[in-house]
N, C-alpha and C. Protein backbone atom coordinates (compact mmCIF):
# COMPACT_ATOMS: atom_id res chain seq x y z
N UNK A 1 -35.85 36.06 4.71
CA UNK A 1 -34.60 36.13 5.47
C UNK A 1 -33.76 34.90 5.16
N UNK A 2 -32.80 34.98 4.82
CA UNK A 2 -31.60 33.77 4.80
C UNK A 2 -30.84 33.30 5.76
N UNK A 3 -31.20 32.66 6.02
CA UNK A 3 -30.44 31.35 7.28
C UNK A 3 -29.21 30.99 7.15
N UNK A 4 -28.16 31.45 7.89
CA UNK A 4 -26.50 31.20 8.16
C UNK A 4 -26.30 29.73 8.50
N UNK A 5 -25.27 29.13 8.07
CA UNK A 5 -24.66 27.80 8.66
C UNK A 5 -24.81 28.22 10.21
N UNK A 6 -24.55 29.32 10.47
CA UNK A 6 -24.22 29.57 12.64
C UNK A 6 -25.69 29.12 13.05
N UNK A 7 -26.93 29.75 12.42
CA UNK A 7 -28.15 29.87 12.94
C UNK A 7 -28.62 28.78 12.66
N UNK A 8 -28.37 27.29 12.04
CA UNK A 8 -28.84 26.71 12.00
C UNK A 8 -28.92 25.88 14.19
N UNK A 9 -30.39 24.82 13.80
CA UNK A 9 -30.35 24.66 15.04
C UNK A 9 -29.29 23.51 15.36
N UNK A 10 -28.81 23.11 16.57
CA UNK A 10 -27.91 22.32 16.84
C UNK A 10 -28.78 21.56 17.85
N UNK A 11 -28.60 20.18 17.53
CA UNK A 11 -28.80 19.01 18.16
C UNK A 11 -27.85 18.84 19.62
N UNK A 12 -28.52 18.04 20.51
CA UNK A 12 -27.51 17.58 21.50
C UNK A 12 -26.62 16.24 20.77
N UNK A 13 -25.53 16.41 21.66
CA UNK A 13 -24.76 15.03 21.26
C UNK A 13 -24.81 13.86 21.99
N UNK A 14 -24.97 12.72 20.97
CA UNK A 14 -25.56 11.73 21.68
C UNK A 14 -24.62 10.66 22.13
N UNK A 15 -24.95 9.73 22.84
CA UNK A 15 -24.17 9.20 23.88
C UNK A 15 -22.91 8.42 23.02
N UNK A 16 -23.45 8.11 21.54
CA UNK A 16 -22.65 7.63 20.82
C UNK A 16 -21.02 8.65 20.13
N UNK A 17 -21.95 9.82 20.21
CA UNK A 17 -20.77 11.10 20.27
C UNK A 17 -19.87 11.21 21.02
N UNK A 18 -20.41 11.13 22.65
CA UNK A 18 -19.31 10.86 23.48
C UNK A 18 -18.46 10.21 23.46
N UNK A 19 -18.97 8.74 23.41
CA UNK A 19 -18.03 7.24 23.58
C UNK A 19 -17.09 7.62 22.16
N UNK A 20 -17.24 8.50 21.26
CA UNK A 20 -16.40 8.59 20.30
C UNK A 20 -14.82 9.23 20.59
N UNK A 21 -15.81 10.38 21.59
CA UNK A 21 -14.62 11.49 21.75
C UNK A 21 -14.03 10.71 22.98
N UNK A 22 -14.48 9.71 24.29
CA UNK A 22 -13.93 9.64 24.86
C UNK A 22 -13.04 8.37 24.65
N UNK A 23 -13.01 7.71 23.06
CA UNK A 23 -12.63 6.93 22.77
C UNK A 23 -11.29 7.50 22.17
N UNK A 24 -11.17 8.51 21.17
CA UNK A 24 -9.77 9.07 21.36
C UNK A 24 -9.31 9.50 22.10
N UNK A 25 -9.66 10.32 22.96
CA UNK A 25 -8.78 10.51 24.28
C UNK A 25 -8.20 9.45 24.68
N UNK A 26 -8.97 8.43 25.19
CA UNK A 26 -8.01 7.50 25.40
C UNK A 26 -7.05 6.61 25.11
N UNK A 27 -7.51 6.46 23.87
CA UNK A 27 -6.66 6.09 22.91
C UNK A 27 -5.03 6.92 22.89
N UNK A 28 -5.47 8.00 22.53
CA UNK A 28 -4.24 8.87 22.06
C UNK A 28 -3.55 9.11 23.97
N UNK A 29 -4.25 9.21 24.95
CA UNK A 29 -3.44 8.93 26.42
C UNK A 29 -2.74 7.82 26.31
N UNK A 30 -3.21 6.14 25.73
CA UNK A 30 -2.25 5.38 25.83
C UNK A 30 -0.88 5.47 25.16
N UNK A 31 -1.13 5.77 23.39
CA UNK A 31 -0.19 5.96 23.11
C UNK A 31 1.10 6.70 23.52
N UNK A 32 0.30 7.90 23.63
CA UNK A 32 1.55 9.12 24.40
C UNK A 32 1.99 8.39 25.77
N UNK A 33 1.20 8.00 26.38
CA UNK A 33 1.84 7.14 27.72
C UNK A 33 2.71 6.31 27.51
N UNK A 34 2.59 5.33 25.98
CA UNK A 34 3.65 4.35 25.66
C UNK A 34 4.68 5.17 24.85
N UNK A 35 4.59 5.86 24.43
CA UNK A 35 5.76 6.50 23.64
C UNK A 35 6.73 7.20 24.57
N UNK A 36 6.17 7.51 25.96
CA UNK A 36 6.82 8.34 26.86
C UNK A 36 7.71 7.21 27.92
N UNK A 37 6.87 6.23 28.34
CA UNK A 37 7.44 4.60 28.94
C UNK A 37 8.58 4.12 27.75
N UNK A 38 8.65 3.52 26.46
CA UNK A 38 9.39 3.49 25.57
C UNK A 38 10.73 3.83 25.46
N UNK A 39 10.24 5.62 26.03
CA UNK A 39 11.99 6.56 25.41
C UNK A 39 12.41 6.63 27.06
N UNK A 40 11.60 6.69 28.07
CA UNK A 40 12.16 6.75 29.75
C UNK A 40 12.68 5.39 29.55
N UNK A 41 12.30 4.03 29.83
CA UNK A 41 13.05 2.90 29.55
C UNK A 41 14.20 2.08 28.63
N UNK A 42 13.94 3.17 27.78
CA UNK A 42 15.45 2.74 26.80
C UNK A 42 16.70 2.83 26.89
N UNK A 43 17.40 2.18 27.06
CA UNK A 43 18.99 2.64 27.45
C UNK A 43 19.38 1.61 26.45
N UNK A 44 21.06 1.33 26.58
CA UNK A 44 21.82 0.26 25.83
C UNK A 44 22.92 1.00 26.15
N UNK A 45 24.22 0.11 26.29
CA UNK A 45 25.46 -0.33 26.97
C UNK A 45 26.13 -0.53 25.91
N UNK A 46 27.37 -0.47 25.18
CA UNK A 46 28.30 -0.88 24.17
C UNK A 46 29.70 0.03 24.92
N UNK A 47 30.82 -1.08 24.96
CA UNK A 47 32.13 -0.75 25.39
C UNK A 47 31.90 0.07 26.45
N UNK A 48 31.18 0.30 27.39
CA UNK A 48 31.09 0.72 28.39
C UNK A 48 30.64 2.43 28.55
N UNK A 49 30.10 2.50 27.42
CA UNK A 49 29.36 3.89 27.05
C UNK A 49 28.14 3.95 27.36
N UNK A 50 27.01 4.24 28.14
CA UNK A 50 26.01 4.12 28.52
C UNK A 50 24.81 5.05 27.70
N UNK A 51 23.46 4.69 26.58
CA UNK A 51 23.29 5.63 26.30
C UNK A 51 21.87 5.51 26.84
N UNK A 52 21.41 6.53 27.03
CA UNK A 52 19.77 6.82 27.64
C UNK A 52 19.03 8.04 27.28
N UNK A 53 17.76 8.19 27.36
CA UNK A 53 17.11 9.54 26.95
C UNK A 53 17.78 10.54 28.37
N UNK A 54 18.57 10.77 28.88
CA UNK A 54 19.19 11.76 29.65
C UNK A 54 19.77 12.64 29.06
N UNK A 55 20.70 11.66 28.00
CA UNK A 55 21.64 12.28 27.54
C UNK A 55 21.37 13.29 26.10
N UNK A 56 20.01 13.62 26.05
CA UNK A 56 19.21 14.66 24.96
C UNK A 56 18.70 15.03 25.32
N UNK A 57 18.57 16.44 25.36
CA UNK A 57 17.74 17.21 25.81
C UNK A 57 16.40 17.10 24.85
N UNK A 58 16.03 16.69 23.88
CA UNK A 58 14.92 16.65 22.69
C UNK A 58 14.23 15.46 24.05
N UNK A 59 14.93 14.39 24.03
CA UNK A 59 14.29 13.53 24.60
C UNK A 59 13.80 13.60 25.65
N UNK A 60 14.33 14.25 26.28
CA UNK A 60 13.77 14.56 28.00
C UNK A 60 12.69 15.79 27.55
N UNK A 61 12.71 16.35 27.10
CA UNK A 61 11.07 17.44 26.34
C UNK A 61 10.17 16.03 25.85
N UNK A 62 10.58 15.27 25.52
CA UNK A 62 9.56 14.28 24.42
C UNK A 62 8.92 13.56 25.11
N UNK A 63 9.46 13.39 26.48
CA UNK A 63 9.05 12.47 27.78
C UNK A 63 7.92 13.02 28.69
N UNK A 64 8.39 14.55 28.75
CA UNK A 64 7.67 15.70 29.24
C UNK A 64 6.41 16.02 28.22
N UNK A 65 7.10 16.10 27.72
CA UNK A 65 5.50 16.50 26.35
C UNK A 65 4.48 15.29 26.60
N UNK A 66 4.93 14.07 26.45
CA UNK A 66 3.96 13.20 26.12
C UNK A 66 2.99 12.80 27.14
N UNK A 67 3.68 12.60 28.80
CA UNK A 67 3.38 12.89 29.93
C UNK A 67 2.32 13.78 29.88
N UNK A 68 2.41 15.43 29.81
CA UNK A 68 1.59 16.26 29.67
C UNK A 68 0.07 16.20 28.84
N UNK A 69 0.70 15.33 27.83
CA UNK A 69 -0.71 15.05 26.63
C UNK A 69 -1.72 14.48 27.44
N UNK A 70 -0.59 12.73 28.18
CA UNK A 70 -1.67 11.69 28.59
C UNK A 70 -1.82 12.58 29.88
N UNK A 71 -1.85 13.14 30.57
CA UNK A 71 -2.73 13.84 31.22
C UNK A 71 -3.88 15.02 31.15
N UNK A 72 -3.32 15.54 30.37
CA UNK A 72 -4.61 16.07 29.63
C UNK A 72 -5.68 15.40 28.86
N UNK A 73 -5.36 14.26 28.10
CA UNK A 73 -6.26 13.17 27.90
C UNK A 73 -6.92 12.54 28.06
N UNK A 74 -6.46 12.09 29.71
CA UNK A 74 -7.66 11.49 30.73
C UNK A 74 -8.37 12.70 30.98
N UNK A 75 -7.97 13.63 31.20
CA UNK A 75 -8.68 14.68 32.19
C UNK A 75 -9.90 15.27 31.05
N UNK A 76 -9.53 15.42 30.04
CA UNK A 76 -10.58 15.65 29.15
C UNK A 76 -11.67 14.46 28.84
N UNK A 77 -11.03 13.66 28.57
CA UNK A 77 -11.67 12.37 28.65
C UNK A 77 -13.03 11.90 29.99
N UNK A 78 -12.11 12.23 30.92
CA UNK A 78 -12.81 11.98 31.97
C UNK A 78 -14.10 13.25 32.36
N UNK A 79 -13.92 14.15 32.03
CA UNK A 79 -14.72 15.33 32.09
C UNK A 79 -15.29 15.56 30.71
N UNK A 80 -15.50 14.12 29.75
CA UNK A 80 -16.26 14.60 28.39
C UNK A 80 -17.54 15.39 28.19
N UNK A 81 -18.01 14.89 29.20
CA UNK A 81 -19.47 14.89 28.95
C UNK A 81 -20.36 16.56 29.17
N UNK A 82 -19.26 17.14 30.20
CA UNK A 82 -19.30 18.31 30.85
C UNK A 82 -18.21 19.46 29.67
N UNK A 83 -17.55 18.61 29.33
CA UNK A 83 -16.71 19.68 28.41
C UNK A 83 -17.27 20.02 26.97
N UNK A 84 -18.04 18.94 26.80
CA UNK A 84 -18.29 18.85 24.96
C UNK A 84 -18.83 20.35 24.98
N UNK A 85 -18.79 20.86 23.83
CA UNK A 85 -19.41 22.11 23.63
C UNK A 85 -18.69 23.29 24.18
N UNK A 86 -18.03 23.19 25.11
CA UNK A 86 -16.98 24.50 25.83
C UNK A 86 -16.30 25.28 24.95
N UNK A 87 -16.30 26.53 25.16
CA UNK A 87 -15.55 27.34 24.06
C UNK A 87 -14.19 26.90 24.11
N UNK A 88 -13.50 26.52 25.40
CA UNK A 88 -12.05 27.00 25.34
C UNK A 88 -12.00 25.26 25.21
N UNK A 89 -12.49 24.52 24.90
CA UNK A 89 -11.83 23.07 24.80
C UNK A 89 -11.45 22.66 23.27
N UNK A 90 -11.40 23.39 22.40
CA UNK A 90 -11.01 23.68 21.48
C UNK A 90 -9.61 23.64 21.59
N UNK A 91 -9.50 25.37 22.02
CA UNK A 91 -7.94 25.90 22.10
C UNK A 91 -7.06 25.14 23.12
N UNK A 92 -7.72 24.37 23.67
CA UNK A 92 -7.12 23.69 24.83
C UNK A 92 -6.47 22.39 23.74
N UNK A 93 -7.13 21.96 23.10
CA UNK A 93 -6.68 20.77 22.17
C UNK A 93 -5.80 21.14 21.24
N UNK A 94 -5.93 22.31 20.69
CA UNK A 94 -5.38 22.46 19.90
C UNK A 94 -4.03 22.84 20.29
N UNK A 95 -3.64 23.60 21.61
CA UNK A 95 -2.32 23.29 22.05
C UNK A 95 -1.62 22.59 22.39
N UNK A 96 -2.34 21.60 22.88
CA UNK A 96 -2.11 20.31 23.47
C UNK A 96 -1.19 19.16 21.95
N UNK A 97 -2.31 19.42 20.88
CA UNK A 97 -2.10 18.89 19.47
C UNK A 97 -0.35 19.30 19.09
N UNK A 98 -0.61 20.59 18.91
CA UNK A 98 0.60 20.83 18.69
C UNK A 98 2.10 20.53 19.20
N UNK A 99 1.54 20.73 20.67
CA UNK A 99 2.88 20.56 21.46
C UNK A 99 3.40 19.22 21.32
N UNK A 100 2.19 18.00 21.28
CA UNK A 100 2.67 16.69 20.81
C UNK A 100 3.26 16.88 19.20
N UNK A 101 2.97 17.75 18.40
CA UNK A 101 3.60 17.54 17.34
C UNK A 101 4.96 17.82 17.13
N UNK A 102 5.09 19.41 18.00
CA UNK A 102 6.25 19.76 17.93
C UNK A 102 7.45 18.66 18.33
N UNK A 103 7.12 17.83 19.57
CA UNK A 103 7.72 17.22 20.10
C UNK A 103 8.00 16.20 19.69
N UNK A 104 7.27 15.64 18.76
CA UNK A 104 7.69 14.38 17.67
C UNK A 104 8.40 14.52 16.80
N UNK A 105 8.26 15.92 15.85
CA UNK A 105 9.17 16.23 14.92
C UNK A 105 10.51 16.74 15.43
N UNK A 106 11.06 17.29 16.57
CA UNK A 106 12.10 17.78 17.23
C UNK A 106 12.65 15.75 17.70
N UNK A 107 12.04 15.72 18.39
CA UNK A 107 13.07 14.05 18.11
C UNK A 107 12.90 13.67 17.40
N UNK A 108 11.89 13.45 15.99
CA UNK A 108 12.21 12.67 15.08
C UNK A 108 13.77 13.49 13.87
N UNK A 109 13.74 14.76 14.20
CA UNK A 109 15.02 15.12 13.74
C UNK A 109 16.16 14.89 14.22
N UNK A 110 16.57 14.86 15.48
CA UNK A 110 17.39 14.56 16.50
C UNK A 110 17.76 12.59 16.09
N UNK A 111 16.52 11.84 15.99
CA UNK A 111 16.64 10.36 15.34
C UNK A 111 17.02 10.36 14.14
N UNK A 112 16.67 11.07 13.22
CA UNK A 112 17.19 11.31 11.88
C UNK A 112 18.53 11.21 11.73
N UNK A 113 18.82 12.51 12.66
CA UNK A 113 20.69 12.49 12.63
C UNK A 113 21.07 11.34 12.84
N UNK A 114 20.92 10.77 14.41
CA UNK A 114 21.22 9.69 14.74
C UNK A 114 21.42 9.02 14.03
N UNK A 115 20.06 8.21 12.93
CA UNK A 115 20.34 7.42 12.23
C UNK A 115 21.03 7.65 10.79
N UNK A 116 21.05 8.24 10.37
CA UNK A 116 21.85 8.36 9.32
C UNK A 116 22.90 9.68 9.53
N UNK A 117 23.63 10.37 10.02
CA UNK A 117 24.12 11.06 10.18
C UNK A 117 23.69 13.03 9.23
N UNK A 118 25.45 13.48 9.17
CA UNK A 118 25.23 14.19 8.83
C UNK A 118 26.65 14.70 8.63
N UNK A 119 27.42 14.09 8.12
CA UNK A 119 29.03 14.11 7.55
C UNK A 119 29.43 16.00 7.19
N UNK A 120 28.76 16.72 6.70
CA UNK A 120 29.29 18.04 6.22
C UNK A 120 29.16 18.73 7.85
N UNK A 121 28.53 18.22 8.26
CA UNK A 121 28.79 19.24 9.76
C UNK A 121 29.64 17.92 10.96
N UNK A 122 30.14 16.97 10.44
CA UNK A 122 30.54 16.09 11.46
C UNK A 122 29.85 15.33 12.24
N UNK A 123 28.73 15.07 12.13
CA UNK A 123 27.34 14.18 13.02
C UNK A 123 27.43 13.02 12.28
N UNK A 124 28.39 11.86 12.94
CA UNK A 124 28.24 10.65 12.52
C UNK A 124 26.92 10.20 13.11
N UNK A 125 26.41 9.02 11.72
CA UNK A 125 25.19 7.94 12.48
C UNK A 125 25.82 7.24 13.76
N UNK A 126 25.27 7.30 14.45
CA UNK A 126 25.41 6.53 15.76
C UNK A 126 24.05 5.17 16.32
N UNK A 127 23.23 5.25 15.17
CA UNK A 127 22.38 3.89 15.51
C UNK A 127 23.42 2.50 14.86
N UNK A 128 24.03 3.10 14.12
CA UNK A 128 25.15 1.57 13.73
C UNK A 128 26.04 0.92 15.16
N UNK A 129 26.20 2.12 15.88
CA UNK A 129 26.55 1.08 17.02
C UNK A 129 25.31 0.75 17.90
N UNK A 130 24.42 1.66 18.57
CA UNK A 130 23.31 1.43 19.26
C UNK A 130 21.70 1.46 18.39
N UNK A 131 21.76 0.50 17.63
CA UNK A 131 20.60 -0.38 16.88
C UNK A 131 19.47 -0.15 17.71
N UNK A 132 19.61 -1.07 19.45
CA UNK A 132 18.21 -1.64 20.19
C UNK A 132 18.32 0.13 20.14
N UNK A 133 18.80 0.95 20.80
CA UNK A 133 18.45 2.48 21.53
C UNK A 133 17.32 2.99 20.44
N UNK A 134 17.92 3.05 18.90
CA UNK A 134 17.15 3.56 18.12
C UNK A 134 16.10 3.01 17.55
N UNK A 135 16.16 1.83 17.26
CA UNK A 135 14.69 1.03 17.25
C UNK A 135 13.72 1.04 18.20
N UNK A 136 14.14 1.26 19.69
CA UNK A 136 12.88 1.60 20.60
C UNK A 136 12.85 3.40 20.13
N UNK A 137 13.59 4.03 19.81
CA UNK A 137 13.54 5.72 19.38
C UNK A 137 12.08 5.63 18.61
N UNK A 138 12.50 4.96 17.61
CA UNK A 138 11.64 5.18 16.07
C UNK A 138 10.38 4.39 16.52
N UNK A 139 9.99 3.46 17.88
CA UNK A 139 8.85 2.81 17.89
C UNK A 139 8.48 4.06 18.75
N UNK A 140 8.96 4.63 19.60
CA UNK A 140 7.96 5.95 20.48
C UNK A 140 8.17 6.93 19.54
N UNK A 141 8.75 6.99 18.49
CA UNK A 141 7.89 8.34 17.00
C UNK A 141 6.79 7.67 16.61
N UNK A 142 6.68 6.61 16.33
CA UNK A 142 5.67 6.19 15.87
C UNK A 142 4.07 6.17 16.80
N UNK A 143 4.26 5.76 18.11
CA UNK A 143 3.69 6.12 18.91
C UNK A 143 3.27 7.19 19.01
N UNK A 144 4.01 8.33 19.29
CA UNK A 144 3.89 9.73 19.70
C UNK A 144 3.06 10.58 18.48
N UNK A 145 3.21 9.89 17.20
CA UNK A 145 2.67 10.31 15.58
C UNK A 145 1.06 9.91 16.46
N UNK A 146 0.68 8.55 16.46
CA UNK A 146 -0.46 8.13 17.01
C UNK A 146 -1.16 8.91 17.46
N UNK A 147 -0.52 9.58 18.71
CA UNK A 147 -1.11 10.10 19.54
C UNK A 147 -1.41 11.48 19.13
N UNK A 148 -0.75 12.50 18.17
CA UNK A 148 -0.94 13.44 17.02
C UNK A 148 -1.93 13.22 16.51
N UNK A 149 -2.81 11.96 15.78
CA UNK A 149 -3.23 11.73 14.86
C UNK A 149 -4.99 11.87 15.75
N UNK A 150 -4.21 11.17 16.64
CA UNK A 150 -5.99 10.79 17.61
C UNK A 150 -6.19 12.05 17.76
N UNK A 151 -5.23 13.08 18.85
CA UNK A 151 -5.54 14.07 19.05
C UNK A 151 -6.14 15.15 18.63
N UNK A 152 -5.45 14.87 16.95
CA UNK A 152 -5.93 15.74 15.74
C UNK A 152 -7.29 15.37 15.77
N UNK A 153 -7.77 13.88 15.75
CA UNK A 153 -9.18 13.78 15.48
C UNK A 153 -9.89 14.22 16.55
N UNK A 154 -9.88 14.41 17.47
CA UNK A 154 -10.70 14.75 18.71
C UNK A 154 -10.42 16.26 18.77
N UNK A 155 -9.46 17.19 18.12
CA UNK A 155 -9.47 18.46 18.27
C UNK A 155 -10.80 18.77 16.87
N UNK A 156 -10.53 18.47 15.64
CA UNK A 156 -11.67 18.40 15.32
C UNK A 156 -13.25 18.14 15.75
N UNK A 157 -13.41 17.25 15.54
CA UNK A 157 -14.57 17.14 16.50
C UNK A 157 -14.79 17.97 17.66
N UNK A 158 -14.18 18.57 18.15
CA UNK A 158 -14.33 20.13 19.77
C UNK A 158 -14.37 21.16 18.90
N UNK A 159 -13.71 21.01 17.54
CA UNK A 159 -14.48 22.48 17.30
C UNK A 159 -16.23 22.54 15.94
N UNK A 160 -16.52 21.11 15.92
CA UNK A 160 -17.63 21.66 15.35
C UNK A 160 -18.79 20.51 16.60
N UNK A 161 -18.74 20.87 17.86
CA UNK A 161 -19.52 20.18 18.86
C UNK A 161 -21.37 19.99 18.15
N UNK A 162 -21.78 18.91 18.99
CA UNK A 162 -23.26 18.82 18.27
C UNK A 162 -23.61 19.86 19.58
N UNK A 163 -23.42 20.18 20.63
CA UNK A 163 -24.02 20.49 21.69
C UNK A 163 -23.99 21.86 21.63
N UNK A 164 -25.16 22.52 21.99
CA UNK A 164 -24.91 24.04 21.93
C UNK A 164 -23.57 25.07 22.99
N UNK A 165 -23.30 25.83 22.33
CA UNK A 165 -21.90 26.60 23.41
C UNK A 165 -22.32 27.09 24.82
N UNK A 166 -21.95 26.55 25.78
CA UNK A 166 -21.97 27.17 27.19
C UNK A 166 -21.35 27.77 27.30
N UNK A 167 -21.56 28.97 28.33
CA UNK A 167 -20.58 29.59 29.28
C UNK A 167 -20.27 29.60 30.50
């Protein structure tokens, strides 16, 4: 009889497994927490024009998104030990993954314009007047990438668990 990769036996995961997974979670909660603190705290003032993440709708999703991550982050995090191995903590990450991605690349396009414009449709750069606004922009993409990256690694790891599948 020939033995499948599925049928092989599976080990429990060991405590060092955990502290791994609950080491990106948290990780990737801070980031998204700072990328989300970052773009809520940024404003800047020139000639009496006020600009803030209010005034984008990308940004107020990006605030929301990231919010949503670092809470799902702890919460997974905090419930590692009980979750490892779960069928649906997979798909749970993996939406979670995405939605932080979507939400980085939707403002990092929205920053794009910003910073360099877009003259054939009329979208002047506007970081030449507000510099600080977009330099804290591009430090919570960078952040928010982070928190993509961790996430990515910890959605991996949920879907090939050492621990056998519960229901």
């Amino acid at each position: 009889m020939v033995e499948l990769e599925s049928q092989e036996a599976v080990t429990v995961a060991s405590t060092a497994d955990i502290a791994v997974d609950v080491s990106l979670r948290l990780l990737a909660a801070a980031t998204s927490l700072a990328a989300a603190v970052v773009v809520a705290a940024n404003h800047q003032q020139r000639w009496g024009v006020r600009v803030d993440f209010t005034l984008f709708q990308v940004w107020i999703g990006f605030v929301a998104v990231n919010l949503v991550c670092t809470v799902y982050a702890v919460a997974t995090a905090a419930a590692a030990r009980k979750a490892m191995g779960r069928w649906w903590l997979h798909h749970a990450d993996a939406v979670v993954v995405n939605l932080e991605a979507a939400a980085t690349a939707g403002a990092g396009a929205i920053g794009s314009i910003a910073m360099w414009g877009n003259e054939a449709s009329g979208w002047y750069a506007v970081c030449r007047l507000y510099r600080r606004y977009c330099n804290a922009g591009a430090a919570a993409l960078a952040l928010s990438l982070a928190a993509v990256l961790l996430l990515g690694v910890a959605c991996a790891r949920s879907r090939y668990p050492k621990m056998p599948p519960t229901t």
